[in-house]
N, C-alpha and C. Protein backbone atom coordinates (compact mmCIF):
# COMPACT_ATOMS: atom_id res chain seq x y z
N UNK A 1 3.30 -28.46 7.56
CA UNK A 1 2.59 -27.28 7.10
C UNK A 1 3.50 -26.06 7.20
N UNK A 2 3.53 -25.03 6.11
CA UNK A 2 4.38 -23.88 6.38
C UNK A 2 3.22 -23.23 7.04
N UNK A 3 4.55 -22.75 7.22
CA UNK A 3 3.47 -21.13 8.46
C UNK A 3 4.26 -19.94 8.43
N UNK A 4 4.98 -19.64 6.93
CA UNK A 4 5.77 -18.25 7.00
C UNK A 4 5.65 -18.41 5.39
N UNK A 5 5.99 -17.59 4.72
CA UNK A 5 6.44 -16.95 3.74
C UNK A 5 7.86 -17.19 3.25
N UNK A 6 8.03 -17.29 1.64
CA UNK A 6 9.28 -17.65 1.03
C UNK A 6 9.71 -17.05 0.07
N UNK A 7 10.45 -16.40 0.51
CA UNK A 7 11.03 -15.42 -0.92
C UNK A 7 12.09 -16.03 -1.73
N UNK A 8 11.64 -15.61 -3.45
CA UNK A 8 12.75 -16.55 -4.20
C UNK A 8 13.56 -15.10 -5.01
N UNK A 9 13.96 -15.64 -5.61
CA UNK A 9 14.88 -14.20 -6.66
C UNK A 9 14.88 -15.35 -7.81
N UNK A 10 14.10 -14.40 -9.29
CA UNK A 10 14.67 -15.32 -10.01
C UNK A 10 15.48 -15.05 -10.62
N UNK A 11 16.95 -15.94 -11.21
CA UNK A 11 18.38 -15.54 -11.64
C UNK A 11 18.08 -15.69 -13.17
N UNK A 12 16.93 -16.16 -14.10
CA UNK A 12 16.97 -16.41 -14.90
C UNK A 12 16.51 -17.95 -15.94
N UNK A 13 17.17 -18.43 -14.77
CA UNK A 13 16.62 -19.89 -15.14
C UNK A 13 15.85 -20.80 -14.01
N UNK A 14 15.98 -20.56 -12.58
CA UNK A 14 14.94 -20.89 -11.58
C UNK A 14 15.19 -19.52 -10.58
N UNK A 15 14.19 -20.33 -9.50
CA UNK A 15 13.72 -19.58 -8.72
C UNK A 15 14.70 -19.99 -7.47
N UNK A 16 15.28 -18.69 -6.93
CA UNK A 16 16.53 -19.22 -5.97
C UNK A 16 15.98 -19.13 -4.65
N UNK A 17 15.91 -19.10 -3.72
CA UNK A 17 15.41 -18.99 -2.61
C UNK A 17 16.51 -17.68 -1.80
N UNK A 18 16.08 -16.71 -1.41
CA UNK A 18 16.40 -15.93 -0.31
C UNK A 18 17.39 -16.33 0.87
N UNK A 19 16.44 -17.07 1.52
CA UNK A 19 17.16 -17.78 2.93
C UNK A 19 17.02 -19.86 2.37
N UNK A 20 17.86 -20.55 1.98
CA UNK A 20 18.16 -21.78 1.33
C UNK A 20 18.09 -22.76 2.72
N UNK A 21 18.53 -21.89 3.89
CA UNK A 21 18.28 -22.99 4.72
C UNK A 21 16.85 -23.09 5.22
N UNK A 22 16.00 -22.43 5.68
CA UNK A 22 14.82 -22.31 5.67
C UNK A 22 14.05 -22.63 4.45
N UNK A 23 13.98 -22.98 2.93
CA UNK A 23 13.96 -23.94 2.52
C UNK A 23 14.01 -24.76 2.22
N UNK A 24 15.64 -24.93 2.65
CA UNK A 24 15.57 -27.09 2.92
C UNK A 24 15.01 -27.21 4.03
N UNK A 25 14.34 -27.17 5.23
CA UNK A 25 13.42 -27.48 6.05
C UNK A 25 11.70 -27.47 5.05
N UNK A 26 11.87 -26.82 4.92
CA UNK A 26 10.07 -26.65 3.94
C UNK A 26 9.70 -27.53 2.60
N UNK A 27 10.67 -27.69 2.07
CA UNK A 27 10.40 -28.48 0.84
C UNK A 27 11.35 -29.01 0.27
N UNK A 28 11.11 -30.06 -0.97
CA UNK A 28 11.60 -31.35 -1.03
C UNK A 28 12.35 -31.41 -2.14
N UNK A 29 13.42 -31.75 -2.60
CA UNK A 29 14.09 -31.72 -3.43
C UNK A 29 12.86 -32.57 -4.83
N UNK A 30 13.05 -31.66 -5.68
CA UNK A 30 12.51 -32.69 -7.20
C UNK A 30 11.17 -33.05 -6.96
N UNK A 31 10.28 -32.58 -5.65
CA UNK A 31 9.35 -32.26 -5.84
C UNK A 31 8.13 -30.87 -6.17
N UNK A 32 7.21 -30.91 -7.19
CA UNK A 32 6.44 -29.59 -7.79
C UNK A 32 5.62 -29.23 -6.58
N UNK A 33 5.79 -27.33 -6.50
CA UNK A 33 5.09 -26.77 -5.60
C UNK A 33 4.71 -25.39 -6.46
N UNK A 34 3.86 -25.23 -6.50
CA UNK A 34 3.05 -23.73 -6.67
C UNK A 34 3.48 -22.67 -6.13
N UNK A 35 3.42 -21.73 -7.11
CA UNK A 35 3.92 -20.58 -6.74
C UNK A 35 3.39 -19.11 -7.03
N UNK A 36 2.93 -18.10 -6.50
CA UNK A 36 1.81 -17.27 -6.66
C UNK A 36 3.08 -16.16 -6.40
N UNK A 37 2.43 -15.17 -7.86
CA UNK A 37 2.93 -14.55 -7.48
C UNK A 37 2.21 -13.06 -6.46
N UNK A 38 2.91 -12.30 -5.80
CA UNK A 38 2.43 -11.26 -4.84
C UNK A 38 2.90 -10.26 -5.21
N UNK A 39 1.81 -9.31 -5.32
CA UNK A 39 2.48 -8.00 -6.29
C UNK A 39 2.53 -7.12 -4.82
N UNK A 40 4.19 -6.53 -4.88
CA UNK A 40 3.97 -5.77 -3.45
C UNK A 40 3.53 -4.25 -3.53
N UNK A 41 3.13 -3.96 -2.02
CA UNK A 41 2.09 -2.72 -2.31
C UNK A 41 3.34 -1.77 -2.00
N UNK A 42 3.16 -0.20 -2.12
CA UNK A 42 4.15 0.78 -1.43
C UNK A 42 3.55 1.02 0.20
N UNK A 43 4.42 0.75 1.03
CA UNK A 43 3.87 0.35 2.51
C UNK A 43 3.41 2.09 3.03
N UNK A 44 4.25 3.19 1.99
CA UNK A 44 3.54 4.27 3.11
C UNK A 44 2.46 4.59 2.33
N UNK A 45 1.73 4.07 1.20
CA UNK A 45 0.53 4.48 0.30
C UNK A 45 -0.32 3.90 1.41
N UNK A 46 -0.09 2.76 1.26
CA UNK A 46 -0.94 1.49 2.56
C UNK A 46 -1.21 2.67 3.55
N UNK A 47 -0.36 2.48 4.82
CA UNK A 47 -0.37 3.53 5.93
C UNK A 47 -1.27 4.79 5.90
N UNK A 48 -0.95 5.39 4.44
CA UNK A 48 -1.36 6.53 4.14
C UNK A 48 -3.09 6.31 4.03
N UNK A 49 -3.71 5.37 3.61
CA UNK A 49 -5.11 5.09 3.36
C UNK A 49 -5.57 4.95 4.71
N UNK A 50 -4.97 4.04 5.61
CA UNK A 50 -5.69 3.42 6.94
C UNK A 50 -5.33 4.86 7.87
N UNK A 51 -4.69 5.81 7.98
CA UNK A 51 -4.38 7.36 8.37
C UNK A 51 -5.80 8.35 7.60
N UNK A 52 -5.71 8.13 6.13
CA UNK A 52 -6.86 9.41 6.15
C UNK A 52 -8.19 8.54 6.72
N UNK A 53 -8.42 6.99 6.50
CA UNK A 53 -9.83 6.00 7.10
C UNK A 53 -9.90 6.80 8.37
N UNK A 54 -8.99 6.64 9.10
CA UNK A 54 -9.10 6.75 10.50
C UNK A 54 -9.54 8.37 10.71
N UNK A 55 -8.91 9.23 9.95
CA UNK A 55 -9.16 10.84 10.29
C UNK A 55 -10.48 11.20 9.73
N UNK A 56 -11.17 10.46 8.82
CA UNK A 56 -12.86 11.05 8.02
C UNK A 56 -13.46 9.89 9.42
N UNK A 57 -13.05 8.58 9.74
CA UNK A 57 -13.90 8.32 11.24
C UNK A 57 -14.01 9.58 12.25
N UNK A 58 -12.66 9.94 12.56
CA UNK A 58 -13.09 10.82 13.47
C UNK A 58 -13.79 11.99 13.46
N UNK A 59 -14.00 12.46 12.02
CA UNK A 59 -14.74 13.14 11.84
C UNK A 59 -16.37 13.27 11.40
N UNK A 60 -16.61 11.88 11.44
CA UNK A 60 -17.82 11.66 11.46
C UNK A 60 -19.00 12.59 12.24
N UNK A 61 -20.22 12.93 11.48
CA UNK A 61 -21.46 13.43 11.80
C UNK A 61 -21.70 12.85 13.62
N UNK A 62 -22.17 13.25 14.18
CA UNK A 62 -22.60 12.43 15.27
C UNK A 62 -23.56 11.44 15.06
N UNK A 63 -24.28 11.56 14.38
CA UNK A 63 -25.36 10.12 13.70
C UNK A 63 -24.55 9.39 12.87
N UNK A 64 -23.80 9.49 12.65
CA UNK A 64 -23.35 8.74 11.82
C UNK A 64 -22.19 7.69 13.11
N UNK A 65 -22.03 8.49 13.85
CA UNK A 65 -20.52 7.95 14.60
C UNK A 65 -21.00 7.12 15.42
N UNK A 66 -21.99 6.87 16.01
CA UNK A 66 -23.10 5.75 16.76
C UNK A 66 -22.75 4.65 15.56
N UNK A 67 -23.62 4.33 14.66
CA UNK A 67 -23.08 3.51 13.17
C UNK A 67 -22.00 2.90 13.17
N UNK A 68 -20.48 3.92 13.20
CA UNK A 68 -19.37 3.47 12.84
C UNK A 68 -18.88 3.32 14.46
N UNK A 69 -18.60 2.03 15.04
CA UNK A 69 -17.66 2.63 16.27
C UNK A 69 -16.57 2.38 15.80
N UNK A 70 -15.68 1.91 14.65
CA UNK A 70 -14.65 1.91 14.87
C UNK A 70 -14.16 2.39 13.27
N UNK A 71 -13.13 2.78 13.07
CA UNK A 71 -13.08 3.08 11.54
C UNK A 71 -13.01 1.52 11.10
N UNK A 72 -12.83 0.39 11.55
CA UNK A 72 -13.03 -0.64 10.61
C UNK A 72 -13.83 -0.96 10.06
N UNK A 73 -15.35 -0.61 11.21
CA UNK A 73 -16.42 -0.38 10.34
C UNK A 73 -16.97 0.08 9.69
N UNK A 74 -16.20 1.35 9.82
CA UNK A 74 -16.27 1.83 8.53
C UNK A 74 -16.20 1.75 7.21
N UNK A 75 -14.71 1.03 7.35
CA UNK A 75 -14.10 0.87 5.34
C UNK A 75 -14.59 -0.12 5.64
N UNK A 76 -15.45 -1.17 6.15
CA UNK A 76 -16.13 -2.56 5.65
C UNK A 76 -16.99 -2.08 5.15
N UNK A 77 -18.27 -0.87 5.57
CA UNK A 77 -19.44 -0.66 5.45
C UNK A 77 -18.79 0.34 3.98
N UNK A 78 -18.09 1.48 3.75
CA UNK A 78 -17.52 1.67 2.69
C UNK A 78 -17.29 0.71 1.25
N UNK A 79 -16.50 -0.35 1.57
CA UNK A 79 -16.09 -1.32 0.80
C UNK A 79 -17.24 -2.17 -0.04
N UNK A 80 -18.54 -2.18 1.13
CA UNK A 80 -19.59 -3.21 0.85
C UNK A 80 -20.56 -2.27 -0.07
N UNK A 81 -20.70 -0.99 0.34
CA UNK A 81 -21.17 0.41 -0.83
C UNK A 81 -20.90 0.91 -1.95
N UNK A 82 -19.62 0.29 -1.81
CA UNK A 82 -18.81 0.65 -3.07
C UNK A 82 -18.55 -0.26 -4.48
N UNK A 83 -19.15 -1.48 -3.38
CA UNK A 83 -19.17 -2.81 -4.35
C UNK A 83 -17.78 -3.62 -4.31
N UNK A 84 -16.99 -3.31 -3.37
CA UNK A 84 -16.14 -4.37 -3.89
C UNK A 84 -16.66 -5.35 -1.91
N UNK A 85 -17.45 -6.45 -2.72
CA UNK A 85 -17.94 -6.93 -1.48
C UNK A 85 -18.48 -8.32 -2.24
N UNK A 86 -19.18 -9.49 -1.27
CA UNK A 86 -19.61 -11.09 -1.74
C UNK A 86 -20.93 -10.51 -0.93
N UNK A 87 -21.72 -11.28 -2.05
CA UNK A 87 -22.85 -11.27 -1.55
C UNK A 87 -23.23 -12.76 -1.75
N UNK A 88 -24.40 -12.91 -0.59
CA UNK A 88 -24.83 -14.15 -0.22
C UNK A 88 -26.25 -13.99 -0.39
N UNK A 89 -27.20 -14.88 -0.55
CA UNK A 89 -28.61 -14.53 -0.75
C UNK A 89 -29.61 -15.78 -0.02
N UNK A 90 -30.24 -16.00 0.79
CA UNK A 90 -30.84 -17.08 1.16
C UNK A 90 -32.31 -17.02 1.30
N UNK A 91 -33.20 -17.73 0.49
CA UNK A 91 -34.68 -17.70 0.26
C UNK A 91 -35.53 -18.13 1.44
N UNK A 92 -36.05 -17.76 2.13
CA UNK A 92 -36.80 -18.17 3.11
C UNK A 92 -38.65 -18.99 2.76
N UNK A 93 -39.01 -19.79 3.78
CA UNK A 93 -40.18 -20.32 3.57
C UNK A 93 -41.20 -18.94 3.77
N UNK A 94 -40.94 -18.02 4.57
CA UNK A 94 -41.99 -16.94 5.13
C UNK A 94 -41.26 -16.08 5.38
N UNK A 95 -42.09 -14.62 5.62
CA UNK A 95 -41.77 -13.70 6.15
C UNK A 95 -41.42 -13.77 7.64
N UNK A 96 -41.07 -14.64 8.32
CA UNK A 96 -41.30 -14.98 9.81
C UNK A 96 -40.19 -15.44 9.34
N UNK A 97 -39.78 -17.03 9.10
CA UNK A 97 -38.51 -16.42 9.08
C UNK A 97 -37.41 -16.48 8.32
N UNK A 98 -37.74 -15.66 7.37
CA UNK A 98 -36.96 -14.70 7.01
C UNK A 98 -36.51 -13.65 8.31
N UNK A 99 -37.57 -13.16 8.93
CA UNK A 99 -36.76 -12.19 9.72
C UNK A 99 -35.88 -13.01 11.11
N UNK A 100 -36.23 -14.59 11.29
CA UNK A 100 -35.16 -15.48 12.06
C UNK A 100 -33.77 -15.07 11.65
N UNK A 101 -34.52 -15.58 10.66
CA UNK A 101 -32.97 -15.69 10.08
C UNK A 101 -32.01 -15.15 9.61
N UNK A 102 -32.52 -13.53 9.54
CA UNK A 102 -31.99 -12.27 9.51
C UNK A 102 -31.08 -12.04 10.82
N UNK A 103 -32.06 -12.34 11.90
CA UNK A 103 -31.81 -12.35 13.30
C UNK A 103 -30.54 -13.00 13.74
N UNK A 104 -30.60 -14.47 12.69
CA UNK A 104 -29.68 -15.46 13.22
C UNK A 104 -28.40 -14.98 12.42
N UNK A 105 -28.27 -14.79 11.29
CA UNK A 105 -26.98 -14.41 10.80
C UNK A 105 -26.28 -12.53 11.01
N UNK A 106 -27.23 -12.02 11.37
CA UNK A 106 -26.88 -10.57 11.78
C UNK A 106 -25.04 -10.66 13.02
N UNK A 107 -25.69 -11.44 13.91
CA UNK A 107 -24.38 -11.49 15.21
C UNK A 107 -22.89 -12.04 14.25
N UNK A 108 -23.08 -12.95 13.32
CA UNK A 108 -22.02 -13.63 12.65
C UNK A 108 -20.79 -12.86 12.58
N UNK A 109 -21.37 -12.20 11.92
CA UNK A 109 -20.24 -10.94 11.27
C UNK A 109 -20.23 -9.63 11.54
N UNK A 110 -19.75 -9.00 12.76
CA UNK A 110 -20.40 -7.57 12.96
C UNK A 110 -20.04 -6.57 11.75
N UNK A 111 -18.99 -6.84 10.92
CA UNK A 111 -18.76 -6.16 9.53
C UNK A 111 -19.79 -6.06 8.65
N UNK A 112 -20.69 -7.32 8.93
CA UNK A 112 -21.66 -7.33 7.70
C UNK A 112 -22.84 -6.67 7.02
N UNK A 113 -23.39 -6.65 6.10
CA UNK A 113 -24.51 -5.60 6.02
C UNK A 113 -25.60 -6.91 5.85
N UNK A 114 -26.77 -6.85 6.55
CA UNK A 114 -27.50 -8.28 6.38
C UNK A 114 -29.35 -7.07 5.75
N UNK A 115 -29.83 -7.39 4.83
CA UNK A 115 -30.81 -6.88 3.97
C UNK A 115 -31.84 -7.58 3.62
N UNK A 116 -32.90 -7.70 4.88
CA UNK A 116 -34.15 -8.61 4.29
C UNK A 116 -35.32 -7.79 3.25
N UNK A 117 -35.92 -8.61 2.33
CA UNK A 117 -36.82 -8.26 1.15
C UNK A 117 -37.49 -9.56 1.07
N UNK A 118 -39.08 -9.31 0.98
CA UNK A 118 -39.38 -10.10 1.10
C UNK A 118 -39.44 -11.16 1.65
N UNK A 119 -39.01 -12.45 1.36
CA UNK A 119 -38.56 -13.88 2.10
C UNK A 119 -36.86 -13.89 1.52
N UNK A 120 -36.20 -13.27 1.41
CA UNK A 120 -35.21 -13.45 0.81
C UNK A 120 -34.12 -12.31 1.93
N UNK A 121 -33.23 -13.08 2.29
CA UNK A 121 -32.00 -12.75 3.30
C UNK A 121 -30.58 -12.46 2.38
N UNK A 122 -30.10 -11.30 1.80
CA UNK A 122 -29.11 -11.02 1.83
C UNK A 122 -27.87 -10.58 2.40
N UNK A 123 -26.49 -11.00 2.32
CA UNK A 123 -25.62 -11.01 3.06
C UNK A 123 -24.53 -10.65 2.63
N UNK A 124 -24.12 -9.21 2.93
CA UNK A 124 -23.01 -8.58 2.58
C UNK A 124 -22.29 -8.77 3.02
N UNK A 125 -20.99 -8.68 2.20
CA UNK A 125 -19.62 -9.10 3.27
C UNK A 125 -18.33 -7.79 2.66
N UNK A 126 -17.71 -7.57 3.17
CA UNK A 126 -16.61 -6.61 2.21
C UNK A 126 -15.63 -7.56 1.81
N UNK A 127 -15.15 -7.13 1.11
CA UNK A 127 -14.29 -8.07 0.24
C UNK A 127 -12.59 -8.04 1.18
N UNK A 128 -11.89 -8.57 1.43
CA UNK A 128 -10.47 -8.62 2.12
C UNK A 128 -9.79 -7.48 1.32
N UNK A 129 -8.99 -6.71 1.43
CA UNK A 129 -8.18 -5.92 1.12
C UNK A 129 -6.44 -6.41 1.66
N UNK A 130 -6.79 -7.71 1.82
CA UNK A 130 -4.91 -8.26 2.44
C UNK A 130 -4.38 -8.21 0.85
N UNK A 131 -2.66 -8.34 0.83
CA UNK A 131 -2.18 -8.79 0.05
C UNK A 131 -2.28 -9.81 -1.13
N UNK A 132 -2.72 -10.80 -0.15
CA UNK A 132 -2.83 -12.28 -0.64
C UNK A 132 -4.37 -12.18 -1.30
N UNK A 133 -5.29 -11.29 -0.73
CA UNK A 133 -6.56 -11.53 -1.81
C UNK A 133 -7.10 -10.59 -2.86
N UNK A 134 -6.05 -9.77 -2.53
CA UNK A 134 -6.63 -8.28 -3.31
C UNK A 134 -5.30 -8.34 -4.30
N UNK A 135 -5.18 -7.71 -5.33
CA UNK A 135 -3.72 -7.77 -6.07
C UNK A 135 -3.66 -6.06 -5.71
N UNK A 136 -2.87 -5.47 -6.50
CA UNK A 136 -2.20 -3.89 -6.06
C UNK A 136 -3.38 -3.21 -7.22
N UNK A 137 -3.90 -3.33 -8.47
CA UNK A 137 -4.46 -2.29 -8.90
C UNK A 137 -6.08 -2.28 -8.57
N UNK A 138 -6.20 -3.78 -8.38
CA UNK A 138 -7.84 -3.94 -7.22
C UNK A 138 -8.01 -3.48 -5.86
N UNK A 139 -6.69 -3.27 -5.06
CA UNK A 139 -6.63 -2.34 -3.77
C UNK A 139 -6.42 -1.29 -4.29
N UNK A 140 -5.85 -0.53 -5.53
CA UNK A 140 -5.99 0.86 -5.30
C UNK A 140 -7.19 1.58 -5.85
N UNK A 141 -7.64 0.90 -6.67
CA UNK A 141 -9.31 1.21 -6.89
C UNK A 141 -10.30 0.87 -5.73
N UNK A 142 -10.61 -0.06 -4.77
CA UNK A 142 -10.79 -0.08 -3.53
C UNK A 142 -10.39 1.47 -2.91
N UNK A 143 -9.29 1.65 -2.59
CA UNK A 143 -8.82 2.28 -1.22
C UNK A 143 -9.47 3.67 -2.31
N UNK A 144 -9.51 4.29 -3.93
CA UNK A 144 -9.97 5.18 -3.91
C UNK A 144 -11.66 5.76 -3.75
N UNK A 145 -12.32 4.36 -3.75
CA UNK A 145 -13.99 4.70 -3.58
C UNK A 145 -13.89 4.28 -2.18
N UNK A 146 -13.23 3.79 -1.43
CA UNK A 146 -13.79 4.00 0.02
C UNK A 146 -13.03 5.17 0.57
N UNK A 147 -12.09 6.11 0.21
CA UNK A 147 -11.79 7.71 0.80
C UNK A 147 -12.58 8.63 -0.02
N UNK A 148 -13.30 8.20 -1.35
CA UNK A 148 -14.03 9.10 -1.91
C UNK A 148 -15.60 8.67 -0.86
N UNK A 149 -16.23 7.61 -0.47
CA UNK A 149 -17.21 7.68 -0.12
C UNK A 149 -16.95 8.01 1.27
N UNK A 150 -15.84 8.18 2.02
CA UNK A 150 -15.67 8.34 3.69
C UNK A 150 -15.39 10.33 3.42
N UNK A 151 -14.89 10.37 2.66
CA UNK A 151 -15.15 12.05 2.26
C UNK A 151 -16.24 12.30 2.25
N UNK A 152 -16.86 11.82 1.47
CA UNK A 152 -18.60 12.46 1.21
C UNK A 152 -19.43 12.22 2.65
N UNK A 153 -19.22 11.27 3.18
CA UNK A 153 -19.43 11.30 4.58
C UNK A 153 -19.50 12.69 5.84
N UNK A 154 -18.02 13.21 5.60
CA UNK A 154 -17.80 13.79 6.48
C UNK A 154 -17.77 15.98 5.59
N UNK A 155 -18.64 15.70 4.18
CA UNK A 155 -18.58 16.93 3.03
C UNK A 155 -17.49 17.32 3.35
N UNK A 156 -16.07 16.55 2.56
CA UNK A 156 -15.48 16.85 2.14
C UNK A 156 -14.66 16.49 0.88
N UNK A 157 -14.04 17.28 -0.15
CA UNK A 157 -13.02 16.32 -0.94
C UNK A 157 -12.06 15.28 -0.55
N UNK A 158 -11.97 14.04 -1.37
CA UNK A 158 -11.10 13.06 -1.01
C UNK A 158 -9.63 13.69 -0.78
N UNK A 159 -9.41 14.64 -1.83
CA UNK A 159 -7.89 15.87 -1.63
C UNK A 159 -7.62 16.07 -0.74
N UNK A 160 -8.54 16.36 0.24
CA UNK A 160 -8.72 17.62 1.56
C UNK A 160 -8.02 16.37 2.80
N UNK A 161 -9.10 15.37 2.71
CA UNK A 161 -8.95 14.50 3.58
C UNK A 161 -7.83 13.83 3.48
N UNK A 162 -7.06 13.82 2.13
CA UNK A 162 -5.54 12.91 2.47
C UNK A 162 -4.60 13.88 2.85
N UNK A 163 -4.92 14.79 2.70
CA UNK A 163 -3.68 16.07 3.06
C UNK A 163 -4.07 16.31 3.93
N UNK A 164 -5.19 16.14 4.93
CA UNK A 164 -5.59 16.25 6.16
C UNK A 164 -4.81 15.27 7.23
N UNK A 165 -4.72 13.96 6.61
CA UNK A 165 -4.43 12.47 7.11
C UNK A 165 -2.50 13.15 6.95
N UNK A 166 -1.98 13.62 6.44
CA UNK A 166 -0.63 13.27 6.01
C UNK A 166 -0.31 14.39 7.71
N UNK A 167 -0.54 15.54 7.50
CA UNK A 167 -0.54 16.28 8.66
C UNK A 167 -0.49 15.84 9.93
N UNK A 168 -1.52 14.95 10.14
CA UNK A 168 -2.17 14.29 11.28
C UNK A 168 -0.90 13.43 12.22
């Protein structure tokens, strides 16, 4: 099983490998392997998002800051508002339990947003924002409705708050 990452360069006609000895340990001559590509992000844009997240947390309402203890819960609860999130839906026999089972999947995921109606258990999740599951123009539409909705949070412009974050 790999358990690292492999960078290739392509020269034109294949894909060369970076470090060659660390791929002759990993894989097999003349045998087919898949290859994805990873669109890379700019690392201080990155930085720069999880800096202003963290500065509209700390500026959170006091009702509101009970809610969020951590800014992670934040851009989950952001992310899941904003729609970039999986939803799950599970029909219950009764109103009884339905609210079990509200009960029972609530602890799962402390990220999650869990929404009973009726006999019916919905289950929010935020969507990953890693590399590997998000591509670069689906994280930057992400990262701009969760600093536009963590602004509105704390009444302010998303402007204010990244030039707030860069300072910081």
């Amino acid at each position: 099983m790999i358990t690292h990452a492999h960078i290739f360069r392509w020269d034109g006609e294949a894909m060369v490998p970076l470090r060659p000895r660390l791929a002759d340990k990993d894989f097999v001559v003349g045998m087919p392997y898949h290859l994805e590509v990873v669109e890379e992000r700019n690392s201080k844009s990155h930085r720069h998002y999880f800096a202003a997240l963290h500065e509209a947390w700390q500026n959170l309402p006091d009702e509101l800051a009970e809610r969020f203890p951590t800014s992670e819960h934040l851009r989950a609860y952001a992310l899941i508002k904003t729609g970039f999130h999986d939803q799950r839906s599970i029909v219950a026999s009764s109103k009884a339990e339905t609210l079990r089972l509200a009960g029972f999947v609530r602890p799962c995921n402390e990220f999650s947003v869990v929404i009973v109606r009726d006999a019916t258990v919905s289950i929010f999740t935020a969507k990953s924002q890693s590399t590997r599951a998000m591509g670069k123009e689906a994280f930057q539409a992400s990262k701009t409705a969760v600093l536009d909705y963590a602004a509105s949070l704390i009444g302010v412009k998303t402007g204010a708050l990244q030039r707030h974050a860069e300072t910081a």
